[in-house]
Structure formats: C-alpha cells, structure tokens
C-alpha atoms as a PDB file:
ATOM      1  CA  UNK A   1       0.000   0.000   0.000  1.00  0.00           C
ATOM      2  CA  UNK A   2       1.506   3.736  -0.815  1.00  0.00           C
ATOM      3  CA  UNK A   3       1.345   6.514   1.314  1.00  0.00           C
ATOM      4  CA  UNK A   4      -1.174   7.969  -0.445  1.00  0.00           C
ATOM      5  CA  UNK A   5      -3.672   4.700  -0.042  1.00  0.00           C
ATOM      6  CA  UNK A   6      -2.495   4.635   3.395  1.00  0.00           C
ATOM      7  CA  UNK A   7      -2.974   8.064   4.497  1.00  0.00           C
ATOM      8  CA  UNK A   8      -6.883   7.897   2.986  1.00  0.00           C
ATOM      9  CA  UNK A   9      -7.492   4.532   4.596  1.00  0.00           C
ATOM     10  CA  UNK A  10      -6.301   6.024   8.314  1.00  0.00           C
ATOM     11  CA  UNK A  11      -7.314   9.492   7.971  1.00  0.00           C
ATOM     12  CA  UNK A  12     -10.328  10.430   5.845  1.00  0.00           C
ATOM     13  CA  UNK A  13     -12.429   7.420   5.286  1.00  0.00           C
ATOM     14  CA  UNK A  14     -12.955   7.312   8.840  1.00  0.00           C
ATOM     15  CA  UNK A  15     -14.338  10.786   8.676  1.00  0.00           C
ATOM     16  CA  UNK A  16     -16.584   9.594   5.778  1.00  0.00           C
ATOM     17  CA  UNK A  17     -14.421  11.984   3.445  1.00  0.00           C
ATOM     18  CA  UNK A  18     -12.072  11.252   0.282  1.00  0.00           C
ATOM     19  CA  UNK A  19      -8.632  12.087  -0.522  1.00  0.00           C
ATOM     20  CA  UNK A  20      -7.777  13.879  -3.929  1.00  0.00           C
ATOM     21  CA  UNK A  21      -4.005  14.252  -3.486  1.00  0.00           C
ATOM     22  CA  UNK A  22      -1.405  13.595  -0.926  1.00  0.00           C
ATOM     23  CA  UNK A  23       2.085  15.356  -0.530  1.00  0.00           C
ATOM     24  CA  UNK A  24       4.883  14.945   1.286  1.00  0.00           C
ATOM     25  CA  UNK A  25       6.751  18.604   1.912  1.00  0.00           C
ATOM     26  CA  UNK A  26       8.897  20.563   4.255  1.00  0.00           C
ATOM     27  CA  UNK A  27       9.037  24.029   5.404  1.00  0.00           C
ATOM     28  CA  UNK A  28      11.250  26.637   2.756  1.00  0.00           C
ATOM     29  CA  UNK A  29      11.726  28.667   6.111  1.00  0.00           C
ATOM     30  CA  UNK A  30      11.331  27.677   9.435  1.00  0.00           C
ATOM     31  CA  UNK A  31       9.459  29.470  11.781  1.00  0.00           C
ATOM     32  CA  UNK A  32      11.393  29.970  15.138  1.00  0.00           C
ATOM     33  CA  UNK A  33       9.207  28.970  17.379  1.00  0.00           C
ATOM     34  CA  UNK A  34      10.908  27.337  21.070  1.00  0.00           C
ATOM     35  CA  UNK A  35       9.196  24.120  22.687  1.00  0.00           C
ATOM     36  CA  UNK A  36      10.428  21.198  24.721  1.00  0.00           C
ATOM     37  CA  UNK A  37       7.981  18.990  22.723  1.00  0.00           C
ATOM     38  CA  UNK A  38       9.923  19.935  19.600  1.00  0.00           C
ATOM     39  CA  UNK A  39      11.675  17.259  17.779  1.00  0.00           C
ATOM     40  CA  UNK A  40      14.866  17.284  15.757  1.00  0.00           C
ATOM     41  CA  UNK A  41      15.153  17.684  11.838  1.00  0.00           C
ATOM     42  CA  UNK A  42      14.218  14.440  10.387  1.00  0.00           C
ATOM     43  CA  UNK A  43      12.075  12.813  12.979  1.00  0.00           C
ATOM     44  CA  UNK A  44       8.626  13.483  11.744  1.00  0.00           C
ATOM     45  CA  UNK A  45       7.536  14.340   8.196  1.00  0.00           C
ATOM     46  CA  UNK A  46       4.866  16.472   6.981  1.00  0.00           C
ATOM     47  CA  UNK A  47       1.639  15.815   4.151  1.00  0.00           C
ATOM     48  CA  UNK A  48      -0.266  18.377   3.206  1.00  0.00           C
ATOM     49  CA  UNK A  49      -3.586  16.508   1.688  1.00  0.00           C
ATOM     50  CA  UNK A  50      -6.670  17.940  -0.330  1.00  0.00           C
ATOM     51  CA  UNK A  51     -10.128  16.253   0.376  1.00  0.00           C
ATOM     52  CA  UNK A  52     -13.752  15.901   0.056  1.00  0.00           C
ATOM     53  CA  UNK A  53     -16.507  15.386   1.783  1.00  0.00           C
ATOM     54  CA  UNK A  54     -18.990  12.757   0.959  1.00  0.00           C
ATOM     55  CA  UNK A  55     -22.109  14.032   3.090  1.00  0.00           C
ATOM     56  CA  UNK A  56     -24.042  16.811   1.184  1.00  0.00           C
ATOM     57  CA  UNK A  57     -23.107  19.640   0.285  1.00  0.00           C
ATOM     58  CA  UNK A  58     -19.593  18.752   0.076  1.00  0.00           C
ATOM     59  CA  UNK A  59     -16.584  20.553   1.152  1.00  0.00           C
ATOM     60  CA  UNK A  60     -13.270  20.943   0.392  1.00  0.00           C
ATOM     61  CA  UNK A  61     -10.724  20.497   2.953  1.00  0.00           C
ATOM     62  CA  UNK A  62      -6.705  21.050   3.123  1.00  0.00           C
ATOM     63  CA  UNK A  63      -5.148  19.542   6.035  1.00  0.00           C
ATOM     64  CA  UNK A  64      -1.758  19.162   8.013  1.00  0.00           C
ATOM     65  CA  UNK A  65      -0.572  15.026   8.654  1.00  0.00           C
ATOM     66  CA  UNK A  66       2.393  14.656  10.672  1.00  0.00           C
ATOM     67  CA  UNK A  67       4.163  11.171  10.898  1.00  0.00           C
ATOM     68  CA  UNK A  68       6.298  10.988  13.603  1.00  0.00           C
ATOM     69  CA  UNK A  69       9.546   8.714  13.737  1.00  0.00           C
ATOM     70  CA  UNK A  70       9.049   4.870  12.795  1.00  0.00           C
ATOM     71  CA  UNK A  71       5.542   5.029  13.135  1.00  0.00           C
ATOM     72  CA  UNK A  72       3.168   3.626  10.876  1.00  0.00           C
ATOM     73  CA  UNK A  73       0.175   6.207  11.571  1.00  0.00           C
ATOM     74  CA  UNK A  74      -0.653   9.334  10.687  1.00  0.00           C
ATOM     75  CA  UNK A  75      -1.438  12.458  13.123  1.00  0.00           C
ATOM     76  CA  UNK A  76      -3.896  15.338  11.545  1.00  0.00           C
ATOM     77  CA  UNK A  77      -2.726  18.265  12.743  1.00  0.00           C
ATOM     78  CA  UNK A  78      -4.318  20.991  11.137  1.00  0.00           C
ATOM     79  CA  UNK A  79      -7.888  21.524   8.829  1.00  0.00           C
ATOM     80  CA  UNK A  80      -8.715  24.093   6.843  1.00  0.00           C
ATOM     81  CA  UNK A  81     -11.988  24.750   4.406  1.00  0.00           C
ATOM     82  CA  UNK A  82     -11.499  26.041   0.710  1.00  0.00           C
ATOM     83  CA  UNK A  83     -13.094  29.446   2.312  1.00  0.00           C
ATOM     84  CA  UNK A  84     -10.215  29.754   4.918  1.00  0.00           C
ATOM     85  CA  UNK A  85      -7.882  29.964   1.534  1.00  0.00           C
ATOM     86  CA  UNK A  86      -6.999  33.268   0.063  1.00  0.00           C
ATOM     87  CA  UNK A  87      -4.010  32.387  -2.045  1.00  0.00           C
ATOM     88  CA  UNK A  88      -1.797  29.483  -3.908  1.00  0.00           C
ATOM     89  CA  UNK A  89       1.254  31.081  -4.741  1.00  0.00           C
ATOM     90  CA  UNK A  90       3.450  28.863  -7.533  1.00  0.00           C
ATOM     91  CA  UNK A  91       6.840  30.918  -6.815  1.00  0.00           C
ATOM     92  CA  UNK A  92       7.841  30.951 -10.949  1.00  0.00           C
ATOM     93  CA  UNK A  93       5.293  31.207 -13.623  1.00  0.00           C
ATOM     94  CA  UNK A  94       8.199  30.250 -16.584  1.00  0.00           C
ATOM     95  CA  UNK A  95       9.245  26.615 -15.079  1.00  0.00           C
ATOM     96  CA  UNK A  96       8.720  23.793 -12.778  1.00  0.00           C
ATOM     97  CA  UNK A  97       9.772  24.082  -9.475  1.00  0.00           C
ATOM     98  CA  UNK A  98       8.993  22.554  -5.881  1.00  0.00           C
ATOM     99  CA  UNK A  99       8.482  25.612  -3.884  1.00  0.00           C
ATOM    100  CA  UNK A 100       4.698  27.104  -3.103  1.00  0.00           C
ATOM    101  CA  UNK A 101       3.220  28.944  -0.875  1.00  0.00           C
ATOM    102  CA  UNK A 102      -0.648  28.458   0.957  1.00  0.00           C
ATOM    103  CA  UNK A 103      -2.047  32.202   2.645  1.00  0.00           C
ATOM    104  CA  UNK A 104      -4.852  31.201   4.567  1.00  0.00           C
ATOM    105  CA  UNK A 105      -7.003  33.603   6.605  1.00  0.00           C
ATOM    106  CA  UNK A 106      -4.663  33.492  10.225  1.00  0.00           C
ATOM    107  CA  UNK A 107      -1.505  32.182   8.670  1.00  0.00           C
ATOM    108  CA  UNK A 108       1.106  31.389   5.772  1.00  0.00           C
ATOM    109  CA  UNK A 109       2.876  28.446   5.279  1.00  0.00           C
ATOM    110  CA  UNK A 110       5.810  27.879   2.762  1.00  0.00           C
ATOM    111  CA  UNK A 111       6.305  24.770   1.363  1.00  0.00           C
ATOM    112  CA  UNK A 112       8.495  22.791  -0.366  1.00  0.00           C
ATOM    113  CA  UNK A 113       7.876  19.305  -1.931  1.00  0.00           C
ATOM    114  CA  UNK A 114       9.836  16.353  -2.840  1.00  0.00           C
ATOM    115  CA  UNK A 115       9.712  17.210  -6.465  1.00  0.00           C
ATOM    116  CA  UNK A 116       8.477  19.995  -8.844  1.00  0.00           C
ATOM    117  CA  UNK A 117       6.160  17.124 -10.167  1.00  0.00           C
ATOM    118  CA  UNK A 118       4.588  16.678  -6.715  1.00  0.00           C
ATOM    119  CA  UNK A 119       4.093  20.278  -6.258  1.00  0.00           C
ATOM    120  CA  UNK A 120       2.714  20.565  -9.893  1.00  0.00           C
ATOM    121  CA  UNK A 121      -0.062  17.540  -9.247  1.00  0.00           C
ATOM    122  CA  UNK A 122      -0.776  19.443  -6.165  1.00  0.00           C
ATOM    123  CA  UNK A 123      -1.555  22.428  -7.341  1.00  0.00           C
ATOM    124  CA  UNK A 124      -3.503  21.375 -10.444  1.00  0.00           C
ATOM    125  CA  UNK A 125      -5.632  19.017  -8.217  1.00  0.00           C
ATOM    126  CA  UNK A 126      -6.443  21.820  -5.724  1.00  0.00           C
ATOM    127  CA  UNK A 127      -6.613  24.313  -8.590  1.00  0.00           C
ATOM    128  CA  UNK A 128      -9.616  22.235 -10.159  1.00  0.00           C
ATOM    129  CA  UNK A 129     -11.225  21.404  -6.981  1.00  0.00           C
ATOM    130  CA  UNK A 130     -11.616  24.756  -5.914  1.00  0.00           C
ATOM    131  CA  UNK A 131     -13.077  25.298 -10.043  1.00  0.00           C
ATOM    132  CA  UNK A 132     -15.504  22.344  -8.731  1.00  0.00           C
ATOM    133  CA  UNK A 133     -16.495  23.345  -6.097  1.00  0.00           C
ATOM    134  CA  UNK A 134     -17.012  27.317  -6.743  1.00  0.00           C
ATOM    135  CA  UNK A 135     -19.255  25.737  -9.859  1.00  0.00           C
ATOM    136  CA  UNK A 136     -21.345  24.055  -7.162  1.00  0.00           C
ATOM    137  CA  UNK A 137     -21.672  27.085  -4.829  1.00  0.00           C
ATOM    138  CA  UNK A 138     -22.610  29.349  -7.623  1.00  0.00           C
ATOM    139  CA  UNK A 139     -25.674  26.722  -8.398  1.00  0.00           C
ATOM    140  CA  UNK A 140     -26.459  26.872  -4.662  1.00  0.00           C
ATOM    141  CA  UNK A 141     -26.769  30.401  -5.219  1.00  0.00           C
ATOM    142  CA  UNK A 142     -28.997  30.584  -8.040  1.00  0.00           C
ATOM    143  CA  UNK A 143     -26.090  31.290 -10.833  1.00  0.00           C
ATOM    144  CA  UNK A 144     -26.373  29.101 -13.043  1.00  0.00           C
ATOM    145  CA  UNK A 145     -28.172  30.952 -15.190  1.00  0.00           C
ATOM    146  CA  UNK A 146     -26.241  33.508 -16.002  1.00  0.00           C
ATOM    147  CA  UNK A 147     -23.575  30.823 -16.528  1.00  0.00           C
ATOM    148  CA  UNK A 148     -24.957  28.809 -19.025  1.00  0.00           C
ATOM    149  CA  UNK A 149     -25.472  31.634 -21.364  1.00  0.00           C
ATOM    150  CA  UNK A 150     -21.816  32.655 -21.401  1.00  0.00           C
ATOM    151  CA  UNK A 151     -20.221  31.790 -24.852  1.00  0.00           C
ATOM    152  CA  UNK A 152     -16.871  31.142 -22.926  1.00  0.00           C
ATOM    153  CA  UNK A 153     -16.730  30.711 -19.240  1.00  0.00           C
ATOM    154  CA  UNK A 154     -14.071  32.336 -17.263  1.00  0.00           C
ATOM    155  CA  UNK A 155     -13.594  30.146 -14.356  1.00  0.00           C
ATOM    156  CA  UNK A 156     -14.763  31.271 -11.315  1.00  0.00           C
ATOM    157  CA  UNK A 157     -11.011  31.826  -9.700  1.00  0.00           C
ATOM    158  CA  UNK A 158      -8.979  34.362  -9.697  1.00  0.00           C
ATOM    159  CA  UNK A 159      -5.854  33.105 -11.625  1.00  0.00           C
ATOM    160  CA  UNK A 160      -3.063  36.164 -12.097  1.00  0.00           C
ATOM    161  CA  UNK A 161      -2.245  36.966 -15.705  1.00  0.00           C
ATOM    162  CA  UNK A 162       1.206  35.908 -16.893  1.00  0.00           C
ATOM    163  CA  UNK A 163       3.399  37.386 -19.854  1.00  0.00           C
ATOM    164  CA  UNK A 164       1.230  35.819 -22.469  1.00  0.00           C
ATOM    165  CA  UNK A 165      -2.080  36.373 -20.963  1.00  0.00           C
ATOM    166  CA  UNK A 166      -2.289  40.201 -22.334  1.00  0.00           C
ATOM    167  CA  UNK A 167      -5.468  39.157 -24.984  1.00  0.00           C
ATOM    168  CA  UNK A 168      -7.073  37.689 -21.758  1.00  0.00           C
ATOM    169  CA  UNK A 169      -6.605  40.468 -20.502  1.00  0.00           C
ATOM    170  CA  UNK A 170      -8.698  42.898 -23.279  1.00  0.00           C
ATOM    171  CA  UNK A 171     -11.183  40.411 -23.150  1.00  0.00           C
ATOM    172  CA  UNK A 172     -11.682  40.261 -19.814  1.00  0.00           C
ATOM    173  CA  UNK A 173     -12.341  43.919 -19.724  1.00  0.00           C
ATOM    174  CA  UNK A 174     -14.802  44.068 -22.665  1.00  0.00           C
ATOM    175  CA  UNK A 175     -16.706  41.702 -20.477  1.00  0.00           C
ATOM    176  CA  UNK A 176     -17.665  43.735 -17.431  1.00  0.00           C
ATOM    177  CA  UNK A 177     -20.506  42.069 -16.210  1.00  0.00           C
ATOM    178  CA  UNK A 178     -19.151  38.464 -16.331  1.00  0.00           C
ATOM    179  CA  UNK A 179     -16.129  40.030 -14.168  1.00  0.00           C
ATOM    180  CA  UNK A 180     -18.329  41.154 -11.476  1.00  0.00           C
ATOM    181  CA  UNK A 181     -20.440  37.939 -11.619  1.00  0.00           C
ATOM    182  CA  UNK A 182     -17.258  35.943 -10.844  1.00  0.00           C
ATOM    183  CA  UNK A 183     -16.036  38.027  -8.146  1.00  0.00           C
ATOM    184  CA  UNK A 184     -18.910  38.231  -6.232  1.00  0.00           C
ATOM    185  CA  UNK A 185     -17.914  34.995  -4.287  1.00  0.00           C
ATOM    186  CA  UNK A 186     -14.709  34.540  -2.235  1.00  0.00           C
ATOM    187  CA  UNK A 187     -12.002  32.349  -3.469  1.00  0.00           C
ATOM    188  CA  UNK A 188      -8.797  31.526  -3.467  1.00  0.00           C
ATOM    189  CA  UNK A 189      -6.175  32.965  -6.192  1.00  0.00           C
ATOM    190  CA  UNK A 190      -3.465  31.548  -7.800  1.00  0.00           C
ATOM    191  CA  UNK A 191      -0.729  33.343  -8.436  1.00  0.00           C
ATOM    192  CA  UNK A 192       2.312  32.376 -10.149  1.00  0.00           C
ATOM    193  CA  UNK A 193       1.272  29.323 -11.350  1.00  0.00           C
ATOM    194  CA  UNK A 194       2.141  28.160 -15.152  1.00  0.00           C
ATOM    195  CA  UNK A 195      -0.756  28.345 -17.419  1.00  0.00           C
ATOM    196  CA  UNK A 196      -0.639  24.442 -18.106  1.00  0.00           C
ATOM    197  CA  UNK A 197      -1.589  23.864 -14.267  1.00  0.00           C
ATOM    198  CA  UNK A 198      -4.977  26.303 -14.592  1.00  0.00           C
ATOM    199  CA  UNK A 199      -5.962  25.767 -18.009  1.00  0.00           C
ATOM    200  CA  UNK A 200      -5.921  23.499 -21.324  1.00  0.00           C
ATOM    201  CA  UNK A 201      -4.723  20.215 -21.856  1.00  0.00           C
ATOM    202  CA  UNK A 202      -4.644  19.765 -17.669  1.00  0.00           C
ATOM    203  CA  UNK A 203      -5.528  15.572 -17.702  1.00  0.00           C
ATOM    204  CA  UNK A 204      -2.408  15.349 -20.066  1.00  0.00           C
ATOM    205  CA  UNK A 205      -0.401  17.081 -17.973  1.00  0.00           C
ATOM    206  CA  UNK A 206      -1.611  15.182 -14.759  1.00  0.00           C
ATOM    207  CA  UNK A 207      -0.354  11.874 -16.465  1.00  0.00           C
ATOM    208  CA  UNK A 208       2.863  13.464 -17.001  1.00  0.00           C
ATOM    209  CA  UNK A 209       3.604  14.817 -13.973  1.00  0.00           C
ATOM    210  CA  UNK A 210       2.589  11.198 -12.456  1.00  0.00           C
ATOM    211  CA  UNK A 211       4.902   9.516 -14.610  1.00  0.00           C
ATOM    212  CA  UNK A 212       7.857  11.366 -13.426  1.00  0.00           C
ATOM    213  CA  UNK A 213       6.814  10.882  -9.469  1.00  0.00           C
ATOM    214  CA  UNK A 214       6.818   7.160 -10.237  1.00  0.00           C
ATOM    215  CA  UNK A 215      10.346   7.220 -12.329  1.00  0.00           C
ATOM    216  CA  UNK A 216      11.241   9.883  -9.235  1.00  0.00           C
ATOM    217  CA  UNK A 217      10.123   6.931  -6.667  1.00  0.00           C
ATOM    218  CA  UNK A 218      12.153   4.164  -8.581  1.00  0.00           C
ATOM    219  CA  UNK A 219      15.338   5.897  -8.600  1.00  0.00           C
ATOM    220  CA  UNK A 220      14.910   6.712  -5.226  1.00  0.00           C
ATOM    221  CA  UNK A 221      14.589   2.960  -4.602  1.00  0.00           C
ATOM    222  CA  UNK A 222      17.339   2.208  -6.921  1.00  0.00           C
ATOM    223  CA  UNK A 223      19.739   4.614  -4.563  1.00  0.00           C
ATOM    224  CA  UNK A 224      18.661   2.683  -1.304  1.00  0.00           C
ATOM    225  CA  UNK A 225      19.404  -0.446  -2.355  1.00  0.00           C
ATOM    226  CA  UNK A 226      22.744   1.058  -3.415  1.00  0.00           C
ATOM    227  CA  UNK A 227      23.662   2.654  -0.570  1.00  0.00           C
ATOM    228  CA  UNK A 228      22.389  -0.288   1.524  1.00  0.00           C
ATOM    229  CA  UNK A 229      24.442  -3.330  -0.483  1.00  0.00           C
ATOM    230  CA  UNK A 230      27.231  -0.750  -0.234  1.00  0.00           C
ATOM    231  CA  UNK A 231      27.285  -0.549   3.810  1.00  0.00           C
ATOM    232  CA  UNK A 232      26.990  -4.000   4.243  1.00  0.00           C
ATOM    233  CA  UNK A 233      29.937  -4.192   1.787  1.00  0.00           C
ATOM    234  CA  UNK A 234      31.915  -2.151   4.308  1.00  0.00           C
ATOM    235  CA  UNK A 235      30.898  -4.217   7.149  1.00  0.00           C
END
C-alpha cells in the first residue's frame, strides 16, 4: 500500500471523506518557534492533503498530517476549508519548481515538496477542486443561469495573468458584467502558477507529472538499495 492509499485509509475514510491528493513537503523557512515537545530535523515528516466530503453539500478540505519517527500512523494536525484559503502562490510562472506557498485567513505556510512534479499535481488538483467546487456554490446560489449563457466561461477563480495572458486580458475587460459575476464569491487565487496547471490540456499534464513521481520513486529505490548493499559491503 503507498502513502497515499495509506494516508486515505487512516485518515479520511474514517471521517466519511475522500482524498484527492497527498504530498509529502517541508518548510522553505522555518518558523522559530521554542518548545520542549519539539523534535529534531528528520524525525517526523509532513503531508499536506486535499479532500472531500462525501455528506451533502460537500466541502473541500486542506489539512496538516504529521508522521512521527518509525511510526506507521498518521497524526492530523491541522484543517482548513477552501473558504479559509486566500491564495496558492506557484513561486515561478516560466518553469517547474517545488516551492509554493498556501495564505490562509490566520496564517502562511511555505512549502516545499519532494519534487516539482509533486508540487505541480498538487496544485492542479487543488486548482480544479476549488473550479468544482465554486461551480457548485454558484448553483447553490442561483447562478447558473447567467452561466450557461456565457459563450466562454471564465472560471470562477482568480488566476493572475502571466506574460502571455495580455489578450485575456482585453477580453476580460470588454466583459464587465461576467467580471463582477465571478467576483462576487470569495475564493482563493493563484498566483504564479504556469498556465498548463490552470488551463488546457490539464488531464495530459496530470499523467505526465505522475509519470515522473513514479520514475522519481524508482530511482529513489534504486539509490537505497545502493547505498544499503554498499554498507553491508563495508561491514
């Protein structure tokens, strides 16, 4: 069973919810924080997950694991709702990289994952959850109207413009009235996030990104066993 399996099994089917995507990361700066039930670098690791819930209406969660030492289980540590999150920031618009940032309502955490891959499956997941659900609220609200007549809908988040997004741009402002539609409901934006993770041709690069976690987790295999055959070598 992979983490991922393992984490839904322990964590969210008990709460009668279901895990979209599972990440393991690591803070890009530390917060200095003193406590004597701090542990040393290395001795837990973090996830930061992205679920649903089953029950009517459904919500999106993001939530804190923490697995401490040898321990098979998983500790939730912190919960947040899809309303408590103001901002995905991707760090570089132009390439992949591991780095983002979460700004929710009391706090801001900066992350950094195993592999731009990870951080890119991440983000698209969450970035298309949030499109989900937003849809759904804007039903729930009697908006579906006005969507369904729109010859091309904007998605209801606010994703920042990057350098080639200046003809979104002009038509984003000779359509007034769908801009105010779409603002009228809090979300989060994302910011600094490559066009291929918020728009076109996103299930292709899903499978991509997968592929290169797997051929990521193979070689990572392929070094243990290495450095393992190696030290008994020396012994």
């Amino acid at each position: 069973m992979n983490v991922q399996s393992a984490i839904n099994k322990e964590i969210f089917l008990p709460c009668d919810e279901r895990l979209l995507v599972a990440v393991e990361v690591h803070r890009r700066k530390r917060r200095r924080r003193m406590s004597f039930l701090s542990l040393p670098k290395g001795d837990y690791k973090t996830y930061i997950c992205v679920s649903v819930t089953k029950k009517k209406p459904r919500q999106l969660l993001i939530t804190k694991l923490k697995k401490f030492g040898d321990s098979f289980s998983f500790v939730r540590r912190t919960q947040w709702t899809v309303e408590q999150l103001r901002q995905v920031d991707g760090n570089n618009p132009h390439k992949d990289t591991p780095e983002f940032d979460l700004v929710f309502d009391n706090t801001v955490d900066q992350w950094v994952a195993n592999s731009s891959a990870d951080k890119c499956i991440f983000v698209q997941i969450l970035y298309h959850g949030c499109l989900t659900y937003c849809k759904r609220k804007e039903a729930s609200l009697g908006k579906t109207g006005q969507t369904e007549k729109r010859q091309e809908p904007q998605l209801p988040l606010q994703v920042a413009p990057g350098p080639d997004d200046r003809t979104r741009q002009s038509a984003s402002k000779a359509q007034p009235a769908q801009t105010k539609s779409c603002v009228s409901l809090s979300r989060p934006e994302f910011i600094n996030c490559q066009s291929k993770l918020t728009r076109g041709g996103c299930s292709m690069n899903l499978a991509i990104y997968r592929c290169k976690v797997l051929v990521n987790h193979m070689k990572s295999i392929v070094a243990a066993k290495k450095t393992s055959a190696s030290i008994k070598r020396t012994l």
